[in-house]
Each structure stands twice: as structure tokens, then as C-alpha cells.
PDB file of N, CA and C in Angstrom:
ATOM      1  N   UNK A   1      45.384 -39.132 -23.784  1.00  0.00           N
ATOM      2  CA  UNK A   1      44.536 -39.398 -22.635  1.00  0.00           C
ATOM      3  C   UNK A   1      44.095 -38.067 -22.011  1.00  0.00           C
ATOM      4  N   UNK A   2      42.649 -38.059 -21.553  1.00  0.00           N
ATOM      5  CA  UNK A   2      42.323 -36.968 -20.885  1.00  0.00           C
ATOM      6  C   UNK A   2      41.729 -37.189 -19.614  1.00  0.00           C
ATOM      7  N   UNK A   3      41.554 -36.256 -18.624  1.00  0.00           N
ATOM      8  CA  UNK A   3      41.337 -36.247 -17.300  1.00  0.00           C
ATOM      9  C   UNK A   3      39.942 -36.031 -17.561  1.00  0.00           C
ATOM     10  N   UNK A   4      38.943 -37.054 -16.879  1.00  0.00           N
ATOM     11  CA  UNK A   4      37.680 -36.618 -16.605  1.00  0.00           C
ATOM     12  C   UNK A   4      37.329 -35.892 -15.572  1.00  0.00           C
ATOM     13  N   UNK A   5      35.979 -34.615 -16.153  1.00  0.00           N
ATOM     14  CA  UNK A   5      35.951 -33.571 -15.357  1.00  0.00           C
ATOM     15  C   UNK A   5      34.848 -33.952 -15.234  1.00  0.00           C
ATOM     16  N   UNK A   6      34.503 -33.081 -14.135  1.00  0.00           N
ATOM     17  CA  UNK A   6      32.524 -33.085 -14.004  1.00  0.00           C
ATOM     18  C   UNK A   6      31.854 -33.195 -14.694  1.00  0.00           C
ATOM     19  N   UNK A   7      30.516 -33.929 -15.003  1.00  0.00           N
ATOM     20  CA  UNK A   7      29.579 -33.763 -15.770  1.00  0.00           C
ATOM     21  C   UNK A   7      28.890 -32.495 -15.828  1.00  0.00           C
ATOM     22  N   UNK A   8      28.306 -31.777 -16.950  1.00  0.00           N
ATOM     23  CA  UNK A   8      27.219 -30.673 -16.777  1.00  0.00           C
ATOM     24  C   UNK A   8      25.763 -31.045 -16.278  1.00  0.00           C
ATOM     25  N   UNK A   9      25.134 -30.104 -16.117  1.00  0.00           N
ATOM     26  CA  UNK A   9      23.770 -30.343 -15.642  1.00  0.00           C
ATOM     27  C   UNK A   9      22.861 -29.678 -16.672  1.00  0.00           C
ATOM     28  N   UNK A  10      21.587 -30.239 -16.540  1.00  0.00           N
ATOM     29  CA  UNK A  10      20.573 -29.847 -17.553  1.00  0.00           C
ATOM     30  C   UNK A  10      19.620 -29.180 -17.080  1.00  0.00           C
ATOM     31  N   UNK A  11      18.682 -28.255 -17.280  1.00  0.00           N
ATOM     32  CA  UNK A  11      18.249 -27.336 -16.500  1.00  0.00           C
ATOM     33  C   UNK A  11      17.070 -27.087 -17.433  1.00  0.00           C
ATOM     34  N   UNK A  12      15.903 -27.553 -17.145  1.00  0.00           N
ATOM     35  CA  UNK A  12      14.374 -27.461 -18.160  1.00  0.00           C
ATOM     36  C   UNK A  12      13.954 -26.169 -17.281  1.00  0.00           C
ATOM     37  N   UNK A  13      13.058 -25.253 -18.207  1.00  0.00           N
ATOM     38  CA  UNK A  13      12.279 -24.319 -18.002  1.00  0.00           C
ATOM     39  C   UNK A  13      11.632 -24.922 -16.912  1.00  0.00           C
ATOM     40  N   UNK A  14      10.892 -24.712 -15.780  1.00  0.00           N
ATOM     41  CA  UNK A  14       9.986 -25.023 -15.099  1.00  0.00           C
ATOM     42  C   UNK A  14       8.678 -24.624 -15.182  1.00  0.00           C
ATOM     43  N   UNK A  15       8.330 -23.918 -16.134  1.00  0.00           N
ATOM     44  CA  UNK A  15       7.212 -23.446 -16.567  1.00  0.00           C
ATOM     45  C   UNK A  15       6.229 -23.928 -17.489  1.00  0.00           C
ATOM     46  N   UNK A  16       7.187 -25.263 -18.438  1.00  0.00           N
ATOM     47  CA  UNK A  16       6.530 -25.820 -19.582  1.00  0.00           C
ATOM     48  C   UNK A  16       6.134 -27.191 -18.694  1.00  0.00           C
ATOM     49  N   UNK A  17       5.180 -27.533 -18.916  1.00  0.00           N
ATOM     50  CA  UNK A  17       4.592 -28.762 -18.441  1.00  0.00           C
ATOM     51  C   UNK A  17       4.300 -29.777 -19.081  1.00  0.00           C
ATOM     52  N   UNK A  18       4.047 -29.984 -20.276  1.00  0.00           N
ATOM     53  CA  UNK A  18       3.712 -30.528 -21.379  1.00  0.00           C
ATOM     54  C   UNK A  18       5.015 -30.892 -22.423  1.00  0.00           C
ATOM     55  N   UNK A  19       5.207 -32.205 -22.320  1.00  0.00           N
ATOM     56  CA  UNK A  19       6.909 -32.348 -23.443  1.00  0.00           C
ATOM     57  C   UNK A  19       6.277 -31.673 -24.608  1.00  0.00           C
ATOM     58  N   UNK A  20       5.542 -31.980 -25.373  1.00  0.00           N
ATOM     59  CA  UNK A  20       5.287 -31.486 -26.421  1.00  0.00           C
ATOM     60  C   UNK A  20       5.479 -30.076 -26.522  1.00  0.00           C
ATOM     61  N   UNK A  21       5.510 -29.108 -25.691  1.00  0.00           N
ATOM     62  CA  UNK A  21       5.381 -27.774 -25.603  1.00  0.00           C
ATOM     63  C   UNK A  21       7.396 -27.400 -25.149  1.00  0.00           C
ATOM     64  N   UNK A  22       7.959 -28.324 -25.569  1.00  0.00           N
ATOM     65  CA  UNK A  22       9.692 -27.897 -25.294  1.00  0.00           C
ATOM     66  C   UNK A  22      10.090 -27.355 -25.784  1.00  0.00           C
ATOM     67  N   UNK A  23      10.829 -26.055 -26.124  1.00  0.00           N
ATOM     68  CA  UNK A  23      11.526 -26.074 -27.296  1.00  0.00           C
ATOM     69  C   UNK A  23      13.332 -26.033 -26.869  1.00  0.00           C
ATOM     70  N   UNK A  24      13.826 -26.207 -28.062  1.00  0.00           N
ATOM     71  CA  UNK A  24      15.591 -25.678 -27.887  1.00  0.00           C
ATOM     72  C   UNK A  24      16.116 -25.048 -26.288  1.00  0.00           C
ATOM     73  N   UNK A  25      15.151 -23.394 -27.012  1.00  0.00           N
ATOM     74  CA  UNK A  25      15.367 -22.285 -25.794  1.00  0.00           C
ATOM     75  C   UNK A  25      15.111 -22.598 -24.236  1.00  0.00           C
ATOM     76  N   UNK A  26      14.049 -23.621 -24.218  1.00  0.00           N
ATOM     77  CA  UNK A  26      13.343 -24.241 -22.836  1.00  0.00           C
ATOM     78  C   UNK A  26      14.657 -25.105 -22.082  1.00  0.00           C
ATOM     79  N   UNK A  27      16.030 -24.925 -22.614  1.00  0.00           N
ATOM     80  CA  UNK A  27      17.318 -26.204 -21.790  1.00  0.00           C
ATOM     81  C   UNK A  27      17.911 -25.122 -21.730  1.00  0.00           C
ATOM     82  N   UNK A  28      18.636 -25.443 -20.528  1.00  0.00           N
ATOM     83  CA  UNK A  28      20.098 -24.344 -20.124  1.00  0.00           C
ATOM     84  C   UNK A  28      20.801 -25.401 -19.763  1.00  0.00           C
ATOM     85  N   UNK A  29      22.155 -25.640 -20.396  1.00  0.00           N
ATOM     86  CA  UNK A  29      23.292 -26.736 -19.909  1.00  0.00           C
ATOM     87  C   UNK A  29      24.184 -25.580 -18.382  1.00  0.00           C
ATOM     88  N   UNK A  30      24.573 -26.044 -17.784  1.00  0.00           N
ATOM     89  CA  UNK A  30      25.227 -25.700 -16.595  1.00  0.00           C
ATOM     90  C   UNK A  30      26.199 -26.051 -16.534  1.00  0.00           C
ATOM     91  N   UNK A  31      27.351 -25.431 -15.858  1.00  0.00           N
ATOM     92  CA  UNK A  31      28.473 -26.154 -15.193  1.00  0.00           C
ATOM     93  C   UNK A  31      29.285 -26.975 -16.835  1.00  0.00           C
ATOM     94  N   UNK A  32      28.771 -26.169 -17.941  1.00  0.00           N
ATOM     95  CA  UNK A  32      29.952 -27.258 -19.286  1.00  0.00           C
ATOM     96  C   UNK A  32      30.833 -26.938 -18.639  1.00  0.00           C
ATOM     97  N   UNK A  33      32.344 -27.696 -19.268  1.00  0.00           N
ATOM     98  CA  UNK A  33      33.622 -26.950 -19.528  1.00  0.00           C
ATOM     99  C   UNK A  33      34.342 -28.328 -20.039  1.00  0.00           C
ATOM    100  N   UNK A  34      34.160 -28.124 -21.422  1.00  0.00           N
ATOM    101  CA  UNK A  34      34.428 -28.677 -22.547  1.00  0.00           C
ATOM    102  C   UNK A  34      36.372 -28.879 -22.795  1.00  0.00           C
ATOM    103  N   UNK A  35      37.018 -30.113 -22.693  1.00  0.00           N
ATOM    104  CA  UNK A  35      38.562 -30.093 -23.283  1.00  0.00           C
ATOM    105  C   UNK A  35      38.346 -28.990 -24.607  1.00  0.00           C
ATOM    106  N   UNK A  36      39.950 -28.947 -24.978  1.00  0.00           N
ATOM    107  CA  UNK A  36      40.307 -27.732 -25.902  1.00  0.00           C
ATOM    108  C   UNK A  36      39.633 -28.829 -27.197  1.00  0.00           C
ATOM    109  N   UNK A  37      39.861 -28.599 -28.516  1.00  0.00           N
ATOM    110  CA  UNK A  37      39.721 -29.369 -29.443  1.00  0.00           C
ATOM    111  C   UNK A  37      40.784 -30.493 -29.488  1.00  0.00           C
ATOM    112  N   UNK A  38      40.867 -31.208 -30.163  1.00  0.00           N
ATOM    113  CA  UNK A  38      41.529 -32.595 -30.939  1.00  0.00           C
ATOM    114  C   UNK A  38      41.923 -31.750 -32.270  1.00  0.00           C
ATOM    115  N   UNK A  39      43.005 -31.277 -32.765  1.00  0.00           N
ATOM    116  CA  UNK A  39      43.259 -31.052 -34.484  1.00  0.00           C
ATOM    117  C   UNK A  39      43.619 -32.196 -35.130  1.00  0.00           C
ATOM    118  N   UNK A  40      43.726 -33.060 -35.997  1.00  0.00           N
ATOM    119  CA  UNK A  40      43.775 -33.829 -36.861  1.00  0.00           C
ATOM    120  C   UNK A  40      43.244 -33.697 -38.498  1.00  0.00           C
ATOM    121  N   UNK A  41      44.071 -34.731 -38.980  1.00  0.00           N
ATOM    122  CA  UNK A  41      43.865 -34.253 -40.336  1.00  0.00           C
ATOM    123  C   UNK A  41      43.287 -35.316 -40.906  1.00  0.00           C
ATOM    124  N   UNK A  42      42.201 -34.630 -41.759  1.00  0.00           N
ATOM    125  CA  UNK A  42      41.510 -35.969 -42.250  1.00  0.00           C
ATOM    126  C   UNK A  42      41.274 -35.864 -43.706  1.00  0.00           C
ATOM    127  N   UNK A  43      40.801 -36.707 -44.491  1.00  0.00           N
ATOM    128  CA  UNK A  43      40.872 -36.848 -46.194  1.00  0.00           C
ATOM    129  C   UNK A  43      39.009 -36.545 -46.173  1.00  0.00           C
ATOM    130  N   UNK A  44      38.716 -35.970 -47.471  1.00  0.00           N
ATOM    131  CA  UNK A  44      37.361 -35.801 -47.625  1.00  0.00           C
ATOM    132  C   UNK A  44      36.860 -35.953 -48.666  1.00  0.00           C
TER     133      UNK A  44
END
């Protein structure tokens, strides 16, 4: 079980106006902070 933390925030360029004109670089996530990993072992 894990403790829920804050959500992050999403943060668009304010400069692009047009969705079509988004790219990748145009998002800044804010405020992550991600649990450690899960290790487990799995078959492949």
C-alpha cells in the first residue's frame, strides 16, 4: 500500500496557440514526485 501524494501540474507553453503547433518540448510537468520503483520479477 502506498500513501497518496499530490498530483503534478501541467504547464503548456503560452505562446503556442494552435494544438496543432504542440510539441513534446511545449509541456513542463510540475510539482512530480514519483514513489521509489516496485522490483519484481517477471518471466519473458
Amino acid at each position: 500500500y502506498r500513501e497518496c501524494r499530490p498530483l503534478p501540474r501541467m504547464q503548456l507553453k503560452p505562446a503556442i496557440t494552435r494544438l496543432e503547433d504542440f510539441g513534446f518540448e511545449d509541456f513542463t510537468l510540475l510539482d512530480y514526485n514519483p514513489h521509489p520503483s516496485i522490483k519484481a520479477t517477471i518471466a519473458v
